[in-house]
Protein backbone atom coordinates (compact mmCIF):
# COMPACT_ATOMS: atom_id res chain seq x y z
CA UNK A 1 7.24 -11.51 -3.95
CA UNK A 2 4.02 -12.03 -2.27
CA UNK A 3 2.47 -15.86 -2.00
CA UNK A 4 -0.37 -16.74 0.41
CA UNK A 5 -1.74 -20.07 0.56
CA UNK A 6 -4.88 -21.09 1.67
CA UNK A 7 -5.48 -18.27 3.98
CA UNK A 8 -8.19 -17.34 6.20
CA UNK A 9 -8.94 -14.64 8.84
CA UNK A 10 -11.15 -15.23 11.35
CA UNK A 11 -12.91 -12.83 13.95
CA UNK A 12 -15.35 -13.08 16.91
CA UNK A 13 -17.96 -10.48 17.30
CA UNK A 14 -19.74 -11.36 20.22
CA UNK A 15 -20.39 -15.54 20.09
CA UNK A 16 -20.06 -15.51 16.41
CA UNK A 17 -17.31 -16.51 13.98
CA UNK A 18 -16.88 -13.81 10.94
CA UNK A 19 -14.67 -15.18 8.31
CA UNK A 20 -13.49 -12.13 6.52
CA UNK A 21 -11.45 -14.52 4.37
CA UNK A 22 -11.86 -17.94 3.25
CA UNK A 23 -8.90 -20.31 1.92
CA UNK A 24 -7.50 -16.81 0.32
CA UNK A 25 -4.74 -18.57 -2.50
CA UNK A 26 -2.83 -15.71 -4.43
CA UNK A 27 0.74 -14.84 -5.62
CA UNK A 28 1.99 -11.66 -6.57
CA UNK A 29 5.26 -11.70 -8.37
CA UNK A 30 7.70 -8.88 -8.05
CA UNK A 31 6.81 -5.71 -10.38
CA UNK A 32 3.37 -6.52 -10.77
CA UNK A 33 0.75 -4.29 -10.97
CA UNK A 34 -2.46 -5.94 -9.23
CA UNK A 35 -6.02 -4.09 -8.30
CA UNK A 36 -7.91 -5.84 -5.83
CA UNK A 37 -11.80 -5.34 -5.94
CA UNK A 38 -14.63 -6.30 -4.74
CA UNK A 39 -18.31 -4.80 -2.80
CA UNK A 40 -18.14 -3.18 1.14
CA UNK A 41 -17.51 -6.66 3.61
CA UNK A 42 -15.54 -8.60 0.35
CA UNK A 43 -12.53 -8.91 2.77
CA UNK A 44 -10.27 -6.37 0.90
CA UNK A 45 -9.13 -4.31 4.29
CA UNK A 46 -8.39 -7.23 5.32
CA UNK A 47 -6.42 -8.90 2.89
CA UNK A 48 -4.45 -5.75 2.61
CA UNK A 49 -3.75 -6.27 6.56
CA UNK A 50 -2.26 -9.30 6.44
CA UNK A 51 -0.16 -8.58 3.19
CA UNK A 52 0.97 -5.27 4.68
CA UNK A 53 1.73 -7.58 7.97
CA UNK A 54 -0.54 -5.12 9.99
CA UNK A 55 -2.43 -8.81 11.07
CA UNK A 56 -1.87 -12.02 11.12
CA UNK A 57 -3.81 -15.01 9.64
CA UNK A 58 -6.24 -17.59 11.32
CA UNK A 59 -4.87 -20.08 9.48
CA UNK A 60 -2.50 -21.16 6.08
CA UNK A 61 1.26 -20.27 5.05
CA UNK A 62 2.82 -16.78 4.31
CA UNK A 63 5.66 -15.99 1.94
CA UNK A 64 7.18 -12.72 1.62
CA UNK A 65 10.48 -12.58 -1.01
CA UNK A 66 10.61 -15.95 -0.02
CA UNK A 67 10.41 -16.10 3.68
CA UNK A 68 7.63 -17.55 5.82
CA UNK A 69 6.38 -14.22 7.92
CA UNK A 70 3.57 -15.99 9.08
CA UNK A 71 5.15 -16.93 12.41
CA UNK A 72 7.17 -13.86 13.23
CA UNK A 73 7.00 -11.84 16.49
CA UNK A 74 5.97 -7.95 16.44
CA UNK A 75 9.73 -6.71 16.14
CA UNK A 76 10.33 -9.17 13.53
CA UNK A 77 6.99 -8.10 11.90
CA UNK A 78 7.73 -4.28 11.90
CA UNK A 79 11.08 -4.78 10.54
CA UNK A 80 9.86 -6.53 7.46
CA UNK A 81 7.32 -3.98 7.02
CA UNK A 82 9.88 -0.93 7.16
CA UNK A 83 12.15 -3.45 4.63
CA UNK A 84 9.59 -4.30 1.97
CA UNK A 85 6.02 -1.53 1.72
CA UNK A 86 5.25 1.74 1.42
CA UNK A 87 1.55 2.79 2.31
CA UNK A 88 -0.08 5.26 0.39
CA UNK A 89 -4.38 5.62 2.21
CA UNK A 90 -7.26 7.37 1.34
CA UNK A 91 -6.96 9.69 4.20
CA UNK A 92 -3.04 10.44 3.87
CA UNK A 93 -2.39 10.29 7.33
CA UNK A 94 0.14 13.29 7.41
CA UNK A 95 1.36 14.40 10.76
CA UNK A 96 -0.34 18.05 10.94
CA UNK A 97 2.08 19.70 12.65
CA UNK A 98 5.16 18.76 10.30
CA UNK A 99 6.37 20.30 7.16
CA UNK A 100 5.65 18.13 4.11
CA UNK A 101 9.36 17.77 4.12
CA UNK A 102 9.29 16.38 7.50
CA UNK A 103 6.41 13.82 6.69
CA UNK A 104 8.76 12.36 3.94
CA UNK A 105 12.12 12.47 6.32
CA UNK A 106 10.51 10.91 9.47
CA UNK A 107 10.40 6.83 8.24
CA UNK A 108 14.02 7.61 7.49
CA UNK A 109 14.35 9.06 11.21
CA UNK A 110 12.92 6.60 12.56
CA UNK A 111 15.28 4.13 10.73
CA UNK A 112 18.15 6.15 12.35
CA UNK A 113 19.76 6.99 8.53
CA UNK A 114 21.74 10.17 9.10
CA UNK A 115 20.87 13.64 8.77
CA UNK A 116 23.13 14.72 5.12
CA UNK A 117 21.31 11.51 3.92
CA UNK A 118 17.88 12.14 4.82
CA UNK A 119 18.32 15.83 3.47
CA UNK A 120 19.22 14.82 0.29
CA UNK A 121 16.77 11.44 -0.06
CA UNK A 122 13.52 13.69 1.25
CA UNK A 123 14.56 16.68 -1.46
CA UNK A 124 14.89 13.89 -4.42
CA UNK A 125 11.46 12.19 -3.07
CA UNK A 126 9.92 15.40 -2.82
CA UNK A 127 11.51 16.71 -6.72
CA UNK A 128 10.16 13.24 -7.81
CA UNK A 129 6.43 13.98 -6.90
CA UNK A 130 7.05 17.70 -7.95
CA UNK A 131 7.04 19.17 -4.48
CA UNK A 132 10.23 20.94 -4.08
CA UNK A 133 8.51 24.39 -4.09
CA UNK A 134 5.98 22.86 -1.22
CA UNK A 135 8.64 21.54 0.95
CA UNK A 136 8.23 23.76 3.68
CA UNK A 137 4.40 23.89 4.08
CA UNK A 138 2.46 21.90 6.55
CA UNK A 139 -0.44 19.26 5.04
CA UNK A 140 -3.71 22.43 6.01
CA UNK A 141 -1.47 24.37 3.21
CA UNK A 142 -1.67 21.94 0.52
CA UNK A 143 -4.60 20.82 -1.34
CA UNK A 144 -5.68 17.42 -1.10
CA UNK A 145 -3.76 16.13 -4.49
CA UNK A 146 -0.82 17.49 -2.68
CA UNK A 147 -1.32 15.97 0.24
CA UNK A 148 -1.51 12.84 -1.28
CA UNK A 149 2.00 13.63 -3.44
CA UNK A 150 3.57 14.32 0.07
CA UNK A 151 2.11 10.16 1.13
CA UNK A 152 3.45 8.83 -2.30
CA UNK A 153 7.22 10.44 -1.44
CA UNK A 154 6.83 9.31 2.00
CA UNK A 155 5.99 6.16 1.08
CA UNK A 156 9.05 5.59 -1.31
CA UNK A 157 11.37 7.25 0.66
CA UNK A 158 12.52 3.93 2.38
CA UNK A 159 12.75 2.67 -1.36
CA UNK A 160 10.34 -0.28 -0.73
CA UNK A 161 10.02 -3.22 -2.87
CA UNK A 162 5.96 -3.16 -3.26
CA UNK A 163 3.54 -0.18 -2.57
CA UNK A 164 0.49 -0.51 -1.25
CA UNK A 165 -2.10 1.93 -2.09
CA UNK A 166 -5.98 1.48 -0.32
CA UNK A 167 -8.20 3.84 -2.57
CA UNK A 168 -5.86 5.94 -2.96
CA UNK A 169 -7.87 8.43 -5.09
CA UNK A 170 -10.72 7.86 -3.04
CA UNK A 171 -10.78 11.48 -1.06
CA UNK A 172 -9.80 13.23 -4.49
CA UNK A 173 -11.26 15.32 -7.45
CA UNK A 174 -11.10 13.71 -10.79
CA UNK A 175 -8.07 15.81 -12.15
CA UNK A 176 -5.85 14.96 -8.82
CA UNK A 177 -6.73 11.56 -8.54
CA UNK A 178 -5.41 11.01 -12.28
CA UNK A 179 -2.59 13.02 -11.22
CA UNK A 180 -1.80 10.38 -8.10
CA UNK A 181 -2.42 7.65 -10.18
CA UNK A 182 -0.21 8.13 -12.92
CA UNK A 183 2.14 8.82 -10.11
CA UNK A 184 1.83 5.64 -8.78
CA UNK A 185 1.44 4.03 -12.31
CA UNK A 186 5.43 5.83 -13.15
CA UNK A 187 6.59 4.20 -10.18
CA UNK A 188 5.56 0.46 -10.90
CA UNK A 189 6.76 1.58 -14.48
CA UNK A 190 10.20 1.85 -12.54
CA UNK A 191 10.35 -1.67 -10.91
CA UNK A 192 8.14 -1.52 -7.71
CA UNK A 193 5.03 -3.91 -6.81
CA UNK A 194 2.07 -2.04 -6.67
CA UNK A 195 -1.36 -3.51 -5.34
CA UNK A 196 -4.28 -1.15 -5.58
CA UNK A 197 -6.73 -1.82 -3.29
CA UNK A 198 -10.66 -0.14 -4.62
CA UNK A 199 -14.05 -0.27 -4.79
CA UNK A 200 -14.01 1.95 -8.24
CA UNK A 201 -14.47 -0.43 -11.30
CA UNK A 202 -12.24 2.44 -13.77
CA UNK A 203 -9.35 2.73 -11.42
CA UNK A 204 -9.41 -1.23 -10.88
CA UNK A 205 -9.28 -1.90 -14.62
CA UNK A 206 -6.55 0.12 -15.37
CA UNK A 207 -4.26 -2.77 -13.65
CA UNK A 208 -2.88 -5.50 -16.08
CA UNK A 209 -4.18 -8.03 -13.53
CA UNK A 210 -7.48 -7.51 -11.75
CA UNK A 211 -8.44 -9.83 -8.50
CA UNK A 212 -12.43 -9.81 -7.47
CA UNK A 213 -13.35 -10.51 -3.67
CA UNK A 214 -16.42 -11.90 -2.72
CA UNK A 215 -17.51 -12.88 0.88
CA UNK A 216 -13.97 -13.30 1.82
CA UNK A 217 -13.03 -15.69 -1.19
CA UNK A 218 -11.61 -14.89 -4.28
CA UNK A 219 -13.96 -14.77 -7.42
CA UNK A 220 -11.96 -14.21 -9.99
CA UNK A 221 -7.93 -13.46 -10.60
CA UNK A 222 -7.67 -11.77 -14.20
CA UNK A 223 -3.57 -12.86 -14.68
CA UNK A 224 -1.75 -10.59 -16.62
CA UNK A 225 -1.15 -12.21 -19.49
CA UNK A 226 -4.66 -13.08 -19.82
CA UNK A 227 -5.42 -8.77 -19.75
């Protein structure tokens, strides 16, 4: 699904070069479960950028299902995004104001899909993640495992092919953040891509295939047949 070669990202802080990644090499086929690790500066934010298409490389080759994305314009760019991830963040990034119904329903208004449709698809996303009863309760009434439930059925709502998750237990207590990743676990289980992007060494060993960042590089790539 996913195949970068030889990949680097370069920024310029004042008069110097950072390289957050260095000749980054790394295929991700579809249905694969993948954690990517590594210390604070390893170059995981970024990585996760430029697979998300949120940035663009320096330098080397793209391929998304396939296609070479490294080239394409910000229309282009936005439309593969909406095609082929769903985002799931430490922070959940709800809209505060909306119900958690209409968190889930607005990438599907957004993608103009029609009202009867997005009824139904938000109250199956929601029933999925156990968050029928919630549906009409804005993110301040939820606790933060629900919060995070109401990201996970937005995320999936657009039925993506890989999900993208960057600590995604990260803001929660021990008990919820099992919860949310067994979750996300259930849903790889069904057929989606899921890359786990963390700094915590138990959540990042629970994937079948483990890559390390170090300095921008990548250390080690645990494949999954080798876990």
């Amino acid at each position: 699904m996913i195949r970068l070669e030889h990949i680097s990202r370069e920024f310029i802080v004042g008069d110097q070069a950072v390289h957050a990644l260095s000749d980054v090499s790394l295929h991700i086929g579809s249905g694969e479960y993948v954690s990517v690790m590594g210390p604070s500066g390893s170059g995981k934010s970024t990585l996760l950028n430029l697979m998300a298409l949120l940035d663009k490389p320096s330098a080397g080759r793209y391929q998304l299902n396939g296609r070479d994305v490294t080239q394409l314009n910000d229309v282009e760019l936005a439309g593969a995004r909406r095609d082929n991830f769903g985002f799931v963040f430490q922070f959940f990034h709800l809209i505060p104001r909306l119900t958690a119904a209409e968190n889930v329903e607005m990438p599907l208004v957004l993608a103009g899909v029609d009202s009867k449709e997005r009824k139904e698809r938000v109250a199956d996303a929601l029933e999925r993640v156990g968050l029928t009863p919630r549906a009409e309760h804005r993110p301040d009434q939820l606790s933060g495992g629900q919060r995070q439930r109401v990201a996970i059925a937005r995320a999936t709502i657009m039925r993506p092919g890989a999900i993208l998750a960057d600590e995604p237990t990260g803001n929660l207590d021990s008990a919820s953040g099992r919860e949310i990743i067994h979750l996300l676990e259930a849903l790889n289980g069904q057929g989606a891509t899921l890359i786990v992007i963390t700094h915590d060494a138990d959540l990042g060993a629970r994937a079948p295939r483990r890559v390390r960042l170090v300095d921008g590089m990548v250390a080690a790539d645990e494949p999954a047949e080798h876990a």
